[in-house]
Protein backbone atom coordinates (compact mmCIF):
# COMPACT_ATOMS: atom_id res chain seq x y z
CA UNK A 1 -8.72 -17.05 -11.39
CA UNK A 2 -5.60 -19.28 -10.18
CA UNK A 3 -2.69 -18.68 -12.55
CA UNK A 4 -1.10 -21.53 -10.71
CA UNK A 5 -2.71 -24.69 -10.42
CA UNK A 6 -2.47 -28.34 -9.09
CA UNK A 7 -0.81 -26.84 -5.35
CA UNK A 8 -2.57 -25.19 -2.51
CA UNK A 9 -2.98 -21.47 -2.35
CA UNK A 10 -1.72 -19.58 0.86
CA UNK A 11 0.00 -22.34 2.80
CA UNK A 12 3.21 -22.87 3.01
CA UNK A 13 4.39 -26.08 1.65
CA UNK A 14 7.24 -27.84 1.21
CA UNK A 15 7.56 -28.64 -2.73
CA UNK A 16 9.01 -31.77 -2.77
CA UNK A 17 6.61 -33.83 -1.12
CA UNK A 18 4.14 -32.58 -3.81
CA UNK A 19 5.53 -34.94 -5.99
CA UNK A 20 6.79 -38.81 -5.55
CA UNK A 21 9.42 -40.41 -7.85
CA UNK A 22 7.52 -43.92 -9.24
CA UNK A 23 10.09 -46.83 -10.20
CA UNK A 24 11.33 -46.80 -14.00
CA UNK A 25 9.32 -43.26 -14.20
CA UNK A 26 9.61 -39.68 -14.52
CA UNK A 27 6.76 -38.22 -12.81
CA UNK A 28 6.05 -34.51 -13.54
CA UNK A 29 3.06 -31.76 -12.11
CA UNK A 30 2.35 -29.21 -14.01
CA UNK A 31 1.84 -26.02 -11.90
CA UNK A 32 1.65 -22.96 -14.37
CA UNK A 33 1.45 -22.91 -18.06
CA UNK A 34 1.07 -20.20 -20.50
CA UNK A 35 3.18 -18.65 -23.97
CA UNK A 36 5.45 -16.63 -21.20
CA UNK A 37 6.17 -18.93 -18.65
CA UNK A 38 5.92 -22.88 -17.97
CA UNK A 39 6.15 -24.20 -14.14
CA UNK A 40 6.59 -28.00 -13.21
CA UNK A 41 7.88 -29.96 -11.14
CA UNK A 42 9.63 -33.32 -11.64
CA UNK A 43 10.36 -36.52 -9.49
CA UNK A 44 13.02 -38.48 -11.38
CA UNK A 45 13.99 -42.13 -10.72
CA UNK A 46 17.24 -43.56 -11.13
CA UNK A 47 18.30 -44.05 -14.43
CA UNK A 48 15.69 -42.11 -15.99
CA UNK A 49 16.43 -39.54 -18.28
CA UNK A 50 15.44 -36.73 -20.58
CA UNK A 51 17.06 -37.14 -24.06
CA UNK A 52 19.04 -34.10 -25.35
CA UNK A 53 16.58 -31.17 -26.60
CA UNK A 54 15.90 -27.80 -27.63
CA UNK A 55 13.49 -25.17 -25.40
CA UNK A 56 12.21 -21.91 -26.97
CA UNK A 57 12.98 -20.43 -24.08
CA UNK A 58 15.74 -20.01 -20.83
CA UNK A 59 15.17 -23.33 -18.40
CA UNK A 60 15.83 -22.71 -14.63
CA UNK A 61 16.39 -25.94 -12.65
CA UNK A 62 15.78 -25.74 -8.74
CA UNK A 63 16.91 -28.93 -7.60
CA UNK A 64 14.62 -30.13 -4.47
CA UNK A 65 15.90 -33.36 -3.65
CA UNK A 66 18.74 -35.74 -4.44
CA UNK A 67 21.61 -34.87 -7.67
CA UNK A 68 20.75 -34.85 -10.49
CA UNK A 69 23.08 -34.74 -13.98
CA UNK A 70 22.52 -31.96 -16.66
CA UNK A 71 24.26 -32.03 -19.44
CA UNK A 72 24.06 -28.36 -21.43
CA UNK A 73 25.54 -27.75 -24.87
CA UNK A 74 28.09 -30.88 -24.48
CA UNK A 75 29.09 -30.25 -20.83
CA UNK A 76 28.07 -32.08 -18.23
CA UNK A 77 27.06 -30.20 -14.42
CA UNK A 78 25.94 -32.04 -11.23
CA UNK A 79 23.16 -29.83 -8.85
CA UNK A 80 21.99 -31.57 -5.49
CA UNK A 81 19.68 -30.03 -3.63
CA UNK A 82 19.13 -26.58 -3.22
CA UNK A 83 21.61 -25.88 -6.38
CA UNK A 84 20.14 -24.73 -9.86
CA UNK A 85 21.22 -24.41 -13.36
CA UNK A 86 19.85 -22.09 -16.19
CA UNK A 87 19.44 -23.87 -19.57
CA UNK A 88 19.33 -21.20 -21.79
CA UNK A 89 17.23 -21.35 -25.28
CA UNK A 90 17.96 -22.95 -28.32
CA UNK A 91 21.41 -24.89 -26.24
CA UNK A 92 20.84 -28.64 -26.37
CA UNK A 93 20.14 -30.22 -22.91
CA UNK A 94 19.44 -33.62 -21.61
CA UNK A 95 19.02 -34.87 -17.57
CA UNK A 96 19.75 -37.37 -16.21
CA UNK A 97 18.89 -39.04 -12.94
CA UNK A 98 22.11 -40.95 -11.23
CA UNK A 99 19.79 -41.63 -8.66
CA UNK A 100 16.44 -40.24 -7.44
CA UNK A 101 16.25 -36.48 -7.41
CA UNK A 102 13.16 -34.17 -7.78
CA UNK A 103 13.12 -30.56 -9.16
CA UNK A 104 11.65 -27.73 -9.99
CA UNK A 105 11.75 -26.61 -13.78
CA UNK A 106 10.69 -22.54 -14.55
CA UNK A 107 10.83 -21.80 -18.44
CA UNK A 108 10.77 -18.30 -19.08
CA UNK A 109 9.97 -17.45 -22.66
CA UNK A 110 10.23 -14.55 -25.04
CA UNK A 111 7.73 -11.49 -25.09
């Protein structure tokens, strides 16, 4: 049983080609997905966004390609790539993409 799906197994890979942004879109793969933990990854285009929200658990941004904006309990932070940001539970977040970026997004939730 694969607890990680919709990726190859044993190959090393290079995550953001996985994914490819689409114009006016937010394109997202869902790689693992259960009550403890939630893996996807993300290919933003510019000017798309993710309105201000709520998780039930701490979100980890990896950011892969490009900048992107996050905006976490009023304040807004700027990650390019290789830079990540924890969004941790019940804090209202929103991104936004000032230009094409793709991520990785790793929600850990409670016990």
């Amino acid at each position: 049983m694969n607890y990680i799906k919709n990726i190859a197994h044993e190959e090393v890979l290079d995550l953001a080609a996985q994914i490819s942004a689409a114009s006016g879109q937010i394109v997202s793969k869902t790689l693992a997905q259960n009550k403890h933990v939630s893996i996807t990854l993300f290919a933003f285009s510019k000017g798309e966004e993710i309105s201000t929200h709520e998780s039930g658990g701490d979100a980890m941004v990896l950011v892969l390609e490009g900048e992107g904006q996050f905006t976490v309990d009023g304040k807004v932070h700027f990650c390019k790539a290789g830079e990540s940001i924890v969004m941790p539970a019940g804090k209202p977040h929103a991104v936004f993409a000032k230009e094409d970026f793709k991520m990785l997004l790793t929600v850990v939730f409670a016990a």
